[in-house]
PDB file of N, CA and C in Angstrom:
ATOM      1  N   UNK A   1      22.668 218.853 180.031  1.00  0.00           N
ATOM      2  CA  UNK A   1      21.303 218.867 179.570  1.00  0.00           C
ATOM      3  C   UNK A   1      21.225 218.590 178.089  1.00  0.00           C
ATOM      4  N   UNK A   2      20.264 218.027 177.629  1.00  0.00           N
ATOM      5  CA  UNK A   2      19.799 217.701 176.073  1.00  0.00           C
ATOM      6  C   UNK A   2      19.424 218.692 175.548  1.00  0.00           C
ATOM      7  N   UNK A   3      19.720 219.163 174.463  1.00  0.00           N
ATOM      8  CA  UNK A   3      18.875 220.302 174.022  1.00  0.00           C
ATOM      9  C   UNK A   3      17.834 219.364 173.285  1.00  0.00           C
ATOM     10  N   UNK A   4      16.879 220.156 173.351  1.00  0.00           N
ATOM     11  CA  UNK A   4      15.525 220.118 172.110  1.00  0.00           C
ATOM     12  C   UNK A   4      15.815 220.233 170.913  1.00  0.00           C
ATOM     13  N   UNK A   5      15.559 219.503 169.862  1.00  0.00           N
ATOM     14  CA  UNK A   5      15.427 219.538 168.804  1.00  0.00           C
ATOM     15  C   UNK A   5      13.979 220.292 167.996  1.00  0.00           C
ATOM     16  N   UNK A   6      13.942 220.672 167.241  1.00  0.00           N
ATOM     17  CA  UNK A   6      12.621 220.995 166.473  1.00  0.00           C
ATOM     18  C   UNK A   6      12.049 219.978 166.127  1.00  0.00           C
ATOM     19  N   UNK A   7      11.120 219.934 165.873  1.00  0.00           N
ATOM     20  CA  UNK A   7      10.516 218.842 164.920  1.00  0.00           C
ATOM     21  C   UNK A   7      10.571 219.204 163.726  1.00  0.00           C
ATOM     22  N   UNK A   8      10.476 218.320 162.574  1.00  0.00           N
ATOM     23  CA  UNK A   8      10.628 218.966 161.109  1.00  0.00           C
ATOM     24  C   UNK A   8       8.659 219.346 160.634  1.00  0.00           C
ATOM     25  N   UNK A   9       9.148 220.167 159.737  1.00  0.00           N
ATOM     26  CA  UNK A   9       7.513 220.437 159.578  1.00  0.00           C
ATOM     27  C   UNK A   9       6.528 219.658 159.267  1.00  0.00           C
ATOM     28  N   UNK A  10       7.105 218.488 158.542  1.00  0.00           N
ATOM     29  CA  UNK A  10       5.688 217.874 157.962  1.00  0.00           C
ATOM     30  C   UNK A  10       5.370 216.654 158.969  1.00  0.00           C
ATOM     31  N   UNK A  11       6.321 216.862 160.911  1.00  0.00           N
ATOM     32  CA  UNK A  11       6.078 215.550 161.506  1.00  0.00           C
ATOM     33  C   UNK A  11       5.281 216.668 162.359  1.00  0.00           C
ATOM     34  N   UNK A  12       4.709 217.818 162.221  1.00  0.00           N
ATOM     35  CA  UNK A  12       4.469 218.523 163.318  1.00  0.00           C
ATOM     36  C   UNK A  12       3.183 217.922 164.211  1.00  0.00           C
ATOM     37  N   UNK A  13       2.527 218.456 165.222  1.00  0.00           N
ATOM     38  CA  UNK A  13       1.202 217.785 165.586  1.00  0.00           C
ATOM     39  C   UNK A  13       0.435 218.378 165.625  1.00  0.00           C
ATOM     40  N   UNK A  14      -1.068 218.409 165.391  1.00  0.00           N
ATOM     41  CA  UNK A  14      -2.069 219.613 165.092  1.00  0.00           C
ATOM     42  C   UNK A  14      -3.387 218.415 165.606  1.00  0.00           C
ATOM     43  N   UNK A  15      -4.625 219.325 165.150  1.00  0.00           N
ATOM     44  CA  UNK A  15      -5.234 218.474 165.506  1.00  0.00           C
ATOM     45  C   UNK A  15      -6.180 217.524 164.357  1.00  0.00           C
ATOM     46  N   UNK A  16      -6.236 216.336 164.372  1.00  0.00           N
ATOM     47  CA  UNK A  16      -6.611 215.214 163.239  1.00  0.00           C
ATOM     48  C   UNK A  16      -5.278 214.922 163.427  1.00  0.00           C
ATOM     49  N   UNK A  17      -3.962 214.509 163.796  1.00  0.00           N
ATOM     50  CA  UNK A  17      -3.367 214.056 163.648  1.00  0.00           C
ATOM     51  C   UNK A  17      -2.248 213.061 165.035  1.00  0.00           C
ATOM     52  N   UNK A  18      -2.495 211.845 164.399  1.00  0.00           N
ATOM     53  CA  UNK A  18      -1.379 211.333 165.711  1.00  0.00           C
ATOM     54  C   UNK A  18       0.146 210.429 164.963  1.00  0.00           C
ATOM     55  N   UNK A  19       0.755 210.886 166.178  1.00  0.00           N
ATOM     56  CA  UNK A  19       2.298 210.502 165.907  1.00  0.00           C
ATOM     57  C   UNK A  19       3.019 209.527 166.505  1.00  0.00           C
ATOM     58  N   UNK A  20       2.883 208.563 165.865  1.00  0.00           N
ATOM     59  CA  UNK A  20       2.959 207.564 165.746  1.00  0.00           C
ATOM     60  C   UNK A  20       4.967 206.899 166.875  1.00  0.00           C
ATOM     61  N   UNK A  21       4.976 206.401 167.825  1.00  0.00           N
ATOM     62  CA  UNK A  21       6.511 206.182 168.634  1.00  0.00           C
ATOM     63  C   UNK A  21       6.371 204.936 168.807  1.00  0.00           C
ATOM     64  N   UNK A  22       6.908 205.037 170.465  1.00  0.00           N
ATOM     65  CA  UNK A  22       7.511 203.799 170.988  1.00  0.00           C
ATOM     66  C   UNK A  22       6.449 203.042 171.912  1.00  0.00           C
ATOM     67  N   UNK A  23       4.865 203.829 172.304  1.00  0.00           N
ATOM     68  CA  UNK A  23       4.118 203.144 172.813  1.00  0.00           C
ATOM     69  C   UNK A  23       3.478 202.303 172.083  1.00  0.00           C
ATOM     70  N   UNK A  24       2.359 201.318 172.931  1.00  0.00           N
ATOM     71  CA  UNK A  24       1.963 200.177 172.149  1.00  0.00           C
ATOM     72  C   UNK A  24       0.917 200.472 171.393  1.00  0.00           C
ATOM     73  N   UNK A  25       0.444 199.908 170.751  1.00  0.00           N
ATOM     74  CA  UNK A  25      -0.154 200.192 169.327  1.00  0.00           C
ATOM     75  C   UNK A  25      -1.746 200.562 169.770  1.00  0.00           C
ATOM     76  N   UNK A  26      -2.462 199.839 171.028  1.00  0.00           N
ATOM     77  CA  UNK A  26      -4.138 200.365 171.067  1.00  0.00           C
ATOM     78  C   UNK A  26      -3.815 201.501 172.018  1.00  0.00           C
ATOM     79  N   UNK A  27      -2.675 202.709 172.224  1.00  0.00           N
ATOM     80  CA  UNK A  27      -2.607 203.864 172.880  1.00  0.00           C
ATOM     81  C   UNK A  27      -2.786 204.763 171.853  1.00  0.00           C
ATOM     82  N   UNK A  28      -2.164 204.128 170.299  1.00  0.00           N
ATOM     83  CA  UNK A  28      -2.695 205.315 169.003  1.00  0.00           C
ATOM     84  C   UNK A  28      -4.107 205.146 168.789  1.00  0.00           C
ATOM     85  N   UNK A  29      -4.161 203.193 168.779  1.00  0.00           N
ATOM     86  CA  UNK A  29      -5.589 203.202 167.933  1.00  0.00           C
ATOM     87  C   UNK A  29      -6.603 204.312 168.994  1.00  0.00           C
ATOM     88  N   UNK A  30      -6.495 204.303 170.199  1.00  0.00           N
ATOM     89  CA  UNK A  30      -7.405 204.424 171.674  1.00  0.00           C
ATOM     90  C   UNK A  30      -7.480 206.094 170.693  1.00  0.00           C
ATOM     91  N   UNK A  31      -6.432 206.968 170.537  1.00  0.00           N
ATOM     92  CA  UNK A  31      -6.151 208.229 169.973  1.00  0.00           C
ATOM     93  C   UNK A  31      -6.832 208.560 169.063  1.00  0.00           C
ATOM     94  N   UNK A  32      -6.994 207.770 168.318  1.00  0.00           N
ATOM     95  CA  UNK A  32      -7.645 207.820 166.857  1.00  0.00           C
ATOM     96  C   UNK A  32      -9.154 207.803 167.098  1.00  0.00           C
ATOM     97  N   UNK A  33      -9.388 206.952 167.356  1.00  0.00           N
ATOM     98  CA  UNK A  33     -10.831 206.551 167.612  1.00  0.00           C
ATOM     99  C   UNK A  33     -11.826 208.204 168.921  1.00  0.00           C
ATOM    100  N   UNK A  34     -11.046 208.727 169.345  1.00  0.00           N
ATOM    101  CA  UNK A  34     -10.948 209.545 170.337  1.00  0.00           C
ATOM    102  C   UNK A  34     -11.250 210.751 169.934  1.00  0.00           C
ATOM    103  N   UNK A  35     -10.502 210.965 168.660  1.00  0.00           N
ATOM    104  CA  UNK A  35     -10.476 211.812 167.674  1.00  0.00           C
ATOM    105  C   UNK A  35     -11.629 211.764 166.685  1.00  0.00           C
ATOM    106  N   UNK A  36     -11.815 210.708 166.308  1.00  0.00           N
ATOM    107  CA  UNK A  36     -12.994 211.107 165.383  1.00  0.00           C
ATOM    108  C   UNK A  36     -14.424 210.990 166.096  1.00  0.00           C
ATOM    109  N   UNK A  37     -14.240 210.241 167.648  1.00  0.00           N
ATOM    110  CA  UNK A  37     -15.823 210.443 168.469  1.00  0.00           C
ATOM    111  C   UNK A  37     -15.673 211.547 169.182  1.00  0.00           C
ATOM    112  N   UNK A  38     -15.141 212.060 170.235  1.00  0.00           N
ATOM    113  CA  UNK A  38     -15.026 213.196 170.782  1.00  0.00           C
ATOM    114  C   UNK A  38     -14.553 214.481 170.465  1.00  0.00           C
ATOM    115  N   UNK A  39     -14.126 214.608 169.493  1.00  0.00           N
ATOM    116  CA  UNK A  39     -13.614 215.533 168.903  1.00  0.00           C
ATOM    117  C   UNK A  39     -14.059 216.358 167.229  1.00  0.00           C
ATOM    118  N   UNK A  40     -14.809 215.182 166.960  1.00  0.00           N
ATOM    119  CA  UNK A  40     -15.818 215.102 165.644  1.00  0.00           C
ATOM    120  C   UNK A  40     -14.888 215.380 164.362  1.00  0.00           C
ATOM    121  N   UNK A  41     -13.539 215.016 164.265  1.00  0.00           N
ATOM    122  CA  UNK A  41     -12.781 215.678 163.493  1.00  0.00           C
ATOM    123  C   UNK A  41     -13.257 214.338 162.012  1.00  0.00           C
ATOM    124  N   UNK A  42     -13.360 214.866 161.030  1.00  0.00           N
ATOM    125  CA  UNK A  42     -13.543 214.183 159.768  1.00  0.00           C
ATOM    126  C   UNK A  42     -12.385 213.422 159.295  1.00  0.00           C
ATOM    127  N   UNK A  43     -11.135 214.117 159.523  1.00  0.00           N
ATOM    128  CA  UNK A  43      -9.905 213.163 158.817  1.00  0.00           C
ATOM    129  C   UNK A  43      -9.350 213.257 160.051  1.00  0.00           C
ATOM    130  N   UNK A  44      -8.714 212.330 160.125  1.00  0.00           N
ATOM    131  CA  UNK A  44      -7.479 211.668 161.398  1.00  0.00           C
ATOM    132  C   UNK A  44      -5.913 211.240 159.919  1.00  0.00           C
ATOM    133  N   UNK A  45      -4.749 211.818 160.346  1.00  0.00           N
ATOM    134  CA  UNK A  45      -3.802 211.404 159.762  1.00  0.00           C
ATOM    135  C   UNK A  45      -2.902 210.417 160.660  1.00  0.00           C
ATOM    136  N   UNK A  46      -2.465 209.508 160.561  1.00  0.00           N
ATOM    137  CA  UNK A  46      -1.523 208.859 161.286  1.00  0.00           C
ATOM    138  C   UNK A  46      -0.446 208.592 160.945  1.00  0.00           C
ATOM    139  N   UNK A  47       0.738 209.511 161.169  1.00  0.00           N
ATOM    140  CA  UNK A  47       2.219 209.736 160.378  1.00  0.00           C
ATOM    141  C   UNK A  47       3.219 208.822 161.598  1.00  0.00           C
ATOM    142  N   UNK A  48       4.092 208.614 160.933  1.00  0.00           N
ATOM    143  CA  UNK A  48       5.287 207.375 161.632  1.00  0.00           C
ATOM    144  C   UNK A  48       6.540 207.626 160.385  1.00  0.00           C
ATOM    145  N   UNK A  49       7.759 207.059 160.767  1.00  0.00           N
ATOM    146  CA  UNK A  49       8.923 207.129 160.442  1.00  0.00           C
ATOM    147  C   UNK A  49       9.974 205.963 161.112  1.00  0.00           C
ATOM    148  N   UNK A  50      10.529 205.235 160.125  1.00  0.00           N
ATOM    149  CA  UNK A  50      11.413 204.306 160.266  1.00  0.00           C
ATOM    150  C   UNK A  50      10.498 203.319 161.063  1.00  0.00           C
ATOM    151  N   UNK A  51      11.355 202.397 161.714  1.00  0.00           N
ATOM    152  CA  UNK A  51      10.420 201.007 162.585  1.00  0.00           C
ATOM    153  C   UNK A  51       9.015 201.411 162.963  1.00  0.00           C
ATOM    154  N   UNK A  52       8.707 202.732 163.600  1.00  0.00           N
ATOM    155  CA  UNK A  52       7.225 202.885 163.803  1.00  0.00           C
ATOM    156  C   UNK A  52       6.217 202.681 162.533  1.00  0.00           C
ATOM    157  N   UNK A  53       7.025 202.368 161.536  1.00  0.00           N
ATOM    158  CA  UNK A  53       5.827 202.145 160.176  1.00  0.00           C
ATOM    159  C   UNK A  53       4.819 201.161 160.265  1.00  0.00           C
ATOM    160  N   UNK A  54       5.242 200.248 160.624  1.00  0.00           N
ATOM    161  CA  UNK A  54       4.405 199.177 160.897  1.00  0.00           C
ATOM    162  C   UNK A  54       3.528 199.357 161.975  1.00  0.00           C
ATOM    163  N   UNK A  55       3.471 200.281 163.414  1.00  0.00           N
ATOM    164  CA  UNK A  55       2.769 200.446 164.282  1.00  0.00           C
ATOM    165  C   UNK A  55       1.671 201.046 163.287  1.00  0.00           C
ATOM    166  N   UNK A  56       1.602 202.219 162.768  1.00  0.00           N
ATOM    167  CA  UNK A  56       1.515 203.150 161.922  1.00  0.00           C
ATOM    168  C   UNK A  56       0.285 202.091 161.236  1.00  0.00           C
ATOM    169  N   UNK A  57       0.609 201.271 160.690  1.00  0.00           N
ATOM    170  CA  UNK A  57      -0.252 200.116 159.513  1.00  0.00           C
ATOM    171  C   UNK A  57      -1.286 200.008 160.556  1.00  0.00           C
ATOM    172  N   UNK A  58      -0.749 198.940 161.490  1.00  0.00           N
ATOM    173  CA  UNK A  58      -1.466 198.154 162.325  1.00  0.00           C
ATOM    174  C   UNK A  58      -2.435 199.210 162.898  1.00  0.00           C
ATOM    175  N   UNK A  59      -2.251 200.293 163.656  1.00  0.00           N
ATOM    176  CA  UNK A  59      -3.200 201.121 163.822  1.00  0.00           C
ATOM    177  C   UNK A  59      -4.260 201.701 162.631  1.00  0.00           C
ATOM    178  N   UNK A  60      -4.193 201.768 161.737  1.00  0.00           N
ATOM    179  CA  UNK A  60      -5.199 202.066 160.872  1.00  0.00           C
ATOM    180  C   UNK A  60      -5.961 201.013 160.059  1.00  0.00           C
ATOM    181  N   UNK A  61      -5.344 200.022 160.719  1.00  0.00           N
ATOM    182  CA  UNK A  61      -6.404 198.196 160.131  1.00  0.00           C
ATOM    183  C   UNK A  61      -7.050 198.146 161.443  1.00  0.00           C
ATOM    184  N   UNK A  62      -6.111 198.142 162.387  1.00  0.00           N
ATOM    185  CA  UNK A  62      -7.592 197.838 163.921  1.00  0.00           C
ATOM    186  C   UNK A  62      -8.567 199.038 164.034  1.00  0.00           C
ATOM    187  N   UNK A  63      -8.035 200.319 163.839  1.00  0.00           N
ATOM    188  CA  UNK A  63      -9.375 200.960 163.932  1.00  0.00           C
ATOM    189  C   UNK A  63      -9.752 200.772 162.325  1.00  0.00           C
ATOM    190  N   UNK A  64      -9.777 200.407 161.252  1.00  0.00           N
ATOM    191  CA  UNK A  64     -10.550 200.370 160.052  1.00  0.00           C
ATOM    192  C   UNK A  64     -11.365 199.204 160.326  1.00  0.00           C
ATOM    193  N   UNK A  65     -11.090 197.800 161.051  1.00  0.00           N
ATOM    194  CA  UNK A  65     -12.102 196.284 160.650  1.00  0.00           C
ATOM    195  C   UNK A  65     -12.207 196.424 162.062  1.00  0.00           C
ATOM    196  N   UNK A  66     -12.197 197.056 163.180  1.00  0.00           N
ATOM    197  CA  UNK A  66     -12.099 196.493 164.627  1.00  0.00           C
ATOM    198  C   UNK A  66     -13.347 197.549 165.299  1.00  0.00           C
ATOM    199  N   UNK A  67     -12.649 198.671 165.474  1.00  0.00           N
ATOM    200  CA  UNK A  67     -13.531 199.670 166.016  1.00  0.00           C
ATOM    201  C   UNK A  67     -14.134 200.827 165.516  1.00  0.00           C
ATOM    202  N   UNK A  68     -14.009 201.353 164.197  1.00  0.00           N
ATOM    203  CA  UNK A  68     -14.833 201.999 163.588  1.00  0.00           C
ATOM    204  C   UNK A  68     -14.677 201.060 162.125  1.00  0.00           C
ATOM    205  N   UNK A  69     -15.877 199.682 162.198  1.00  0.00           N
ATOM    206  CA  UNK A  69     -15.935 199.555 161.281  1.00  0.00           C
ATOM    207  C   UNK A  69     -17.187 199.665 160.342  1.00  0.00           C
ATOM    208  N   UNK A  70     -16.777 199.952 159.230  1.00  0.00           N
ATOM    209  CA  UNK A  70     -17.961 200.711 158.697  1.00  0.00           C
ATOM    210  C   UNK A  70     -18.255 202.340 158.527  1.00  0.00           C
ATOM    211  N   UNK A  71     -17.258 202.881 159.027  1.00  0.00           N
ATOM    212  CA  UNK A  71     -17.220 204.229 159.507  1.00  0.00           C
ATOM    213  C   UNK A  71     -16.624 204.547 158.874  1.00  0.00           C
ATOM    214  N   UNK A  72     -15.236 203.855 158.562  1.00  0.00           N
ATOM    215  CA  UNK A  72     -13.820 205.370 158.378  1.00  0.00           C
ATOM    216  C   UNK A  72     -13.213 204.434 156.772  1.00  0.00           C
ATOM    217  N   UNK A  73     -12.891 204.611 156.416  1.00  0.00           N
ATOM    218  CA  UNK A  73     -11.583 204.490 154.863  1.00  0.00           C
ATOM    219  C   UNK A  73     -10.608 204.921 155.125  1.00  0.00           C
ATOM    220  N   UNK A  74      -9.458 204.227 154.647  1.00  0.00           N
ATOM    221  CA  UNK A  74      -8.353 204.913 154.175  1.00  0.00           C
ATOM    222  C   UNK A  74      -8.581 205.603 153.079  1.00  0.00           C
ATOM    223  N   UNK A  75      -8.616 207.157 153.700  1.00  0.00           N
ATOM    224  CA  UNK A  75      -9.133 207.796 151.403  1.00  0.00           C
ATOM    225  C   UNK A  75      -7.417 208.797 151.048  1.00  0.00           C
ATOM    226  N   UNK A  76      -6.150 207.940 152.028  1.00  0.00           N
ATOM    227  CA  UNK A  76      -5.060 208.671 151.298  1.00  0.00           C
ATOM    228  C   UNK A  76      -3.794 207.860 152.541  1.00  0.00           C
ATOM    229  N   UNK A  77      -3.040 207.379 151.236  1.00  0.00           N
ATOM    230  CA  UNK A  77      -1.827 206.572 152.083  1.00  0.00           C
ATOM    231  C   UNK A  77      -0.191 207.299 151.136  1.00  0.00           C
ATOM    232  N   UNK A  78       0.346 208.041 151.802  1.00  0.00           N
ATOM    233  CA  UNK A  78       1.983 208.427 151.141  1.00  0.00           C
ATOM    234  C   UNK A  78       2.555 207.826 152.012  1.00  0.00           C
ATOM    235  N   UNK A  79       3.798 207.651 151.083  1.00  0.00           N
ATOM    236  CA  UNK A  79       5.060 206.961 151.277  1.00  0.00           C
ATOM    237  C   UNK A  79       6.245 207.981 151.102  1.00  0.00           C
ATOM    238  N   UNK A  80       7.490 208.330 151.847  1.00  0.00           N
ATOM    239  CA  UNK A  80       8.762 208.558 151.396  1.00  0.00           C
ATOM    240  C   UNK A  80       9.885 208.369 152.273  1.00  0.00           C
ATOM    241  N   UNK A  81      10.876 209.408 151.915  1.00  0.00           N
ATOM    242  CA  UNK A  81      11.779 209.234 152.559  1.00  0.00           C
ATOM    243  C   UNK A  81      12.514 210.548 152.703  1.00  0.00           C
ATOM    244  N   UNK A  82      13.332 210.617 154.241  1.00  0.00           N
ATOM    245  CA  UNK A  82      13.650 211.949 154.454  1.00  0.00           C
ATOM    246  C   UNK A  82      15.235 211.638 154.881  1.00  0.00           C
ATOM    247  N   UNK A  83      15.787 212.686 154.709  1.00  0.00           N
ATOM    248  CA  UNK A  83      17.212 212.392 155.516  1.00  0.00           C
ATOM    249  C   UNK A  83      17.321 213.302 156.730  1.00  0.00           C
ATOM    250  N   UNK A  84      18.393 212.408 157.702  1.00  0.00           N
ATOM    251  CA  UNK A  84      18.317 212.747 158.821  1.00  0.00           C
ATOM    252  C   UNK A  84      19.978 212.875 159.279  1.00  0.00           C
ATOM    253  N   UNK A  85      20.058 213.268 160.261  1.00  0.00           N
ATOM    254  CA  UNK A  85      21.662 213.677 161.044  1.00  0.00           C
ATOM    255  C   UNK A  85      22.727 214.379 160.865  1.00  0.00           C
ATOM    256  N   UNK A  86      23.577 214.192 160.762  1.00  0.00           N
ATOM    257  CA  UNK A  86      24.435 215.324 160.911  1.00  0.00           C
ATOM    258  C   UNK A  86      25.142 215.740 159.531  1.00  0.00           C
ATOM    259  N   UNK A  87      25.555 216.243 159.031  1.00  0.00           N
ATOM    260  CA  UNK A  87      26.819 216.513 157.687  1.00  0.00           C
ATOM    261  C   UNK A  87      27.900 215.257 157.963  1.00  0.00           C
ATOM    262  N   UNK A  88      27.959 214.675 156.729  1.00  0.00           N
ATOM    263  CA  UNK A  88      28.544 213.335 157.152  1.00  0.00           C
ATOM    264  C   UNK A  88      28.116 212.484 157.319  1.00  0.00           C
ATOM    265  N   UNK A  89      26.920 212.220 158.265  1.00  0.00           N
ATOM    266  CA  UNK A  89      26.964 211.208 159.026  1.00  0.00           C
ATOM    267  C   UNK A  89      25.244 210.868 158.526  1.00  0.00           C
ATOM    268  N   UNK A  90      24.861 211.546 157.973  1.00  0.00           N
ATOM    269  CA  UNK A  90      22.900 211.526 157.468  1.00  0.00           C
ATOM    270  C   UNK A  90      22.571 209.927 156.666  1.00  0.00           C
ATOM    271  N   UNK A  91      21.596 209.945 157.308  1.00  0.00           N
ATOM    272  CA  UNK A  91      21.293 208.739 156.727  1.00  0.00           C
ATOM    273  C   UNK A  91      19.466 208.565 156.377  1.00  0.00           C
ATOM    274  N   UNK A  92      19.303 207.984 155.406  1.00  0.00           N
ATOM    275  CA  UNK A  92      17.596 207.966 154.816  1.00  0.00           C
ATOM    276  C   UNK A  92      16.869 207.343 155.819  1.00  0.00           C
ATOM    277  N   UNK A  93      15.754 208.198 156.342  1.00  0.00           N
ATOM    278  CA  UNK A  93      14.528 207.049 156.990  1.00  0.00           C
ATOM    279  C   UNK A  93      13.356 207.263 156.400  1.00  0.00           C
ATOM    280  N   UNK A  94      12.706 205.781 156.054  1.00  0.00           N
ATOM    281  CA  UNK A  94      11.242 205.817 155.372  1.00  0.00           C
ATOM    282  C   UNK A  94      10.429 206.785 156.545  1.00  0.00           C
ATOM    283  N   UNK A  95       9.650 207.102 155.604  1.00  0.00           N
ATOM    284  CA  UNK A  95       8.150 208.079 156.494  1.00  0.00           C
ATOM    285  C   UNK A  95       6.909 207.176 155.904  1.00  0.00           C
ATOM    286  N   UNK A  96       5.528 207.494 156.226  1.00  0.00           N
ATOM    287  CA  UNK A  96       4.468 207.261 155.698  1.00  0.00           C
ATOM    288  C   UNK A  96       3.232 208.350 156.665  1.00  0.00           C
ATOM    289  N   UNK A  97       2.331 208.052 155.932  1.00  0.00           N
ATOM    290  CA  UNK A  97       1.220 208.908 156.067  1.00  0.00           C
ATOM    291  C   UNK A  97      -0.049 208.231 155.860  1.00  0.00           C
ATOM    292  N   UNK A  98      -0.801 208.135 156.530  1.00  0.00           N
ATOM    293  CA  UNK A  98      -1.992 207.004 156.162  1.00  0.00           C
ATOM    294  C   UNK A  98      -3.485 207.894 157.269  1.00  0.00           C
ATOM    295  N   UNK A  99      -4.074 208.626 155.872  1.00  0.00           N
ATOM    296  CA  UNK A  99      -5.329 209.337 156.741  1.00  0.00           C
ATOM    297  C   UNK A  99      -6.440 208.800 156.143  1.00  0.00           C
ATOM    298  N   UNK A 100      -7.221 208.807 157.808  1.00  0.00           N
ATOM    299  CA  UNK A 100      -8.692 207.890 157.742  1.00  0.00           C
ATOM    300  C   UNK A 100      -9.406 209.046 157.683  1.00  0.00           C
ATOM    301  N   UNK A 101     -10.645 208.825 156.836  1.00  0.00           N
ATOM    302  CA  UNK A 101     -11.745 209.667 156.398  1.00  0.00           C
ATOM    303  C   UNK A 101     -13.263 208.997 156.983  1.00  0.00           C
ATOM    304  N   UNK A 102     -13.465 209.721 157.500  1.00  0.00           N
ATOM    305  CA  UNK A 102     -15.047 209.433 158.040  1.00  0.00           C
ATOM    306  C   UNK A 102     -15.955 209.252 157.220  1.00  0.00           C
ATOM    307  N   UNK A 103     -16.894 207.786 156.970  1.00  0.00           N
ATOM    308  CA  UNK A 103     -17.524 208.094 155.830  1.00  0.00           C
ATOM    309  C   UNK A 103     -19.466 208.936 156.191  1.00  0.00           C
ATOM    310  N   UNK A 104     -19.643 209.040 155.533  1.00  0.00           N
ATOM    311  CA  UNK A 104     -20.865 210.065 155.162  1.00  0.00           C
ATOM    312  C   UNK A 104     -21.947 208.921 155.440  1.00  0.00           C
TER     313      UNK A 104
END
C-alpha cells in the first residue's frame, strides 16, 4: 500500500481556492467560475506547482476575457519556489499563486 503523504501547508484546500493537477484546464476554469457564482465567494485563489503552472495561467485568462469578463481581476499573482524529496535527493519546484477578485 502507498502511504499518504500530507500536503504542505500553503498547498492546502479550503474554500476560494482550487488546485490546480493533471486534469484539463475548463475542469478548473468550470471550478472557478462555480465558485464565485454559486458559492458567492469574493476571492478565488488558483495555486499550481511545477508543469501545472501554465494550466494555472491559462485558467485565470479564460475565466478573466472568456467567462467572467468584466467581473473578476487578477488583484494578486506570487511566484516561488519550494523544495521537495528526500535528504539527498530534494530538488526545487516553482509554485505560483494567482487570485481573482470579484469586482464591485
Amino acid at each position: 500500500m502507498a502511504k499518504n503523504k500530507p500536503r504542505s501547508e500553503n498547498m492546502s484546500t479550503t474554500e476560494g481556492t482550487i488546485l490546480i493537477g493533471a486534469k484539463p484546464v475548463m475542469n478548473y476554469v468550470l471550478a472557478t467560475v462555480i465558485q464565485f457564482h454559486t458559492q458567492g465567494v469574493k476571492k478565488v485563489t488558483i495555486k499550481a506547482r511545477g508543469r501545472a503552472i501554465s494550466k494555472a495561467v491559462d485558467t485565470a485568462e479564460i475565466v478573466r476575457t472568456r467567462f467572467l469578463k468584466d467581473q473578476v481581476d487578477i488583484a494578486e499573482c506570487k511566484i516561488g519556489s519550494e523544495t521537495v524529496g528526500e535528504p539527498g535527493k530534494e530538488r526545487t519546484v516553482s509554485t505560483i499563486e494567482i487570485v481573482l477578485e470579484k469586482k464591485e
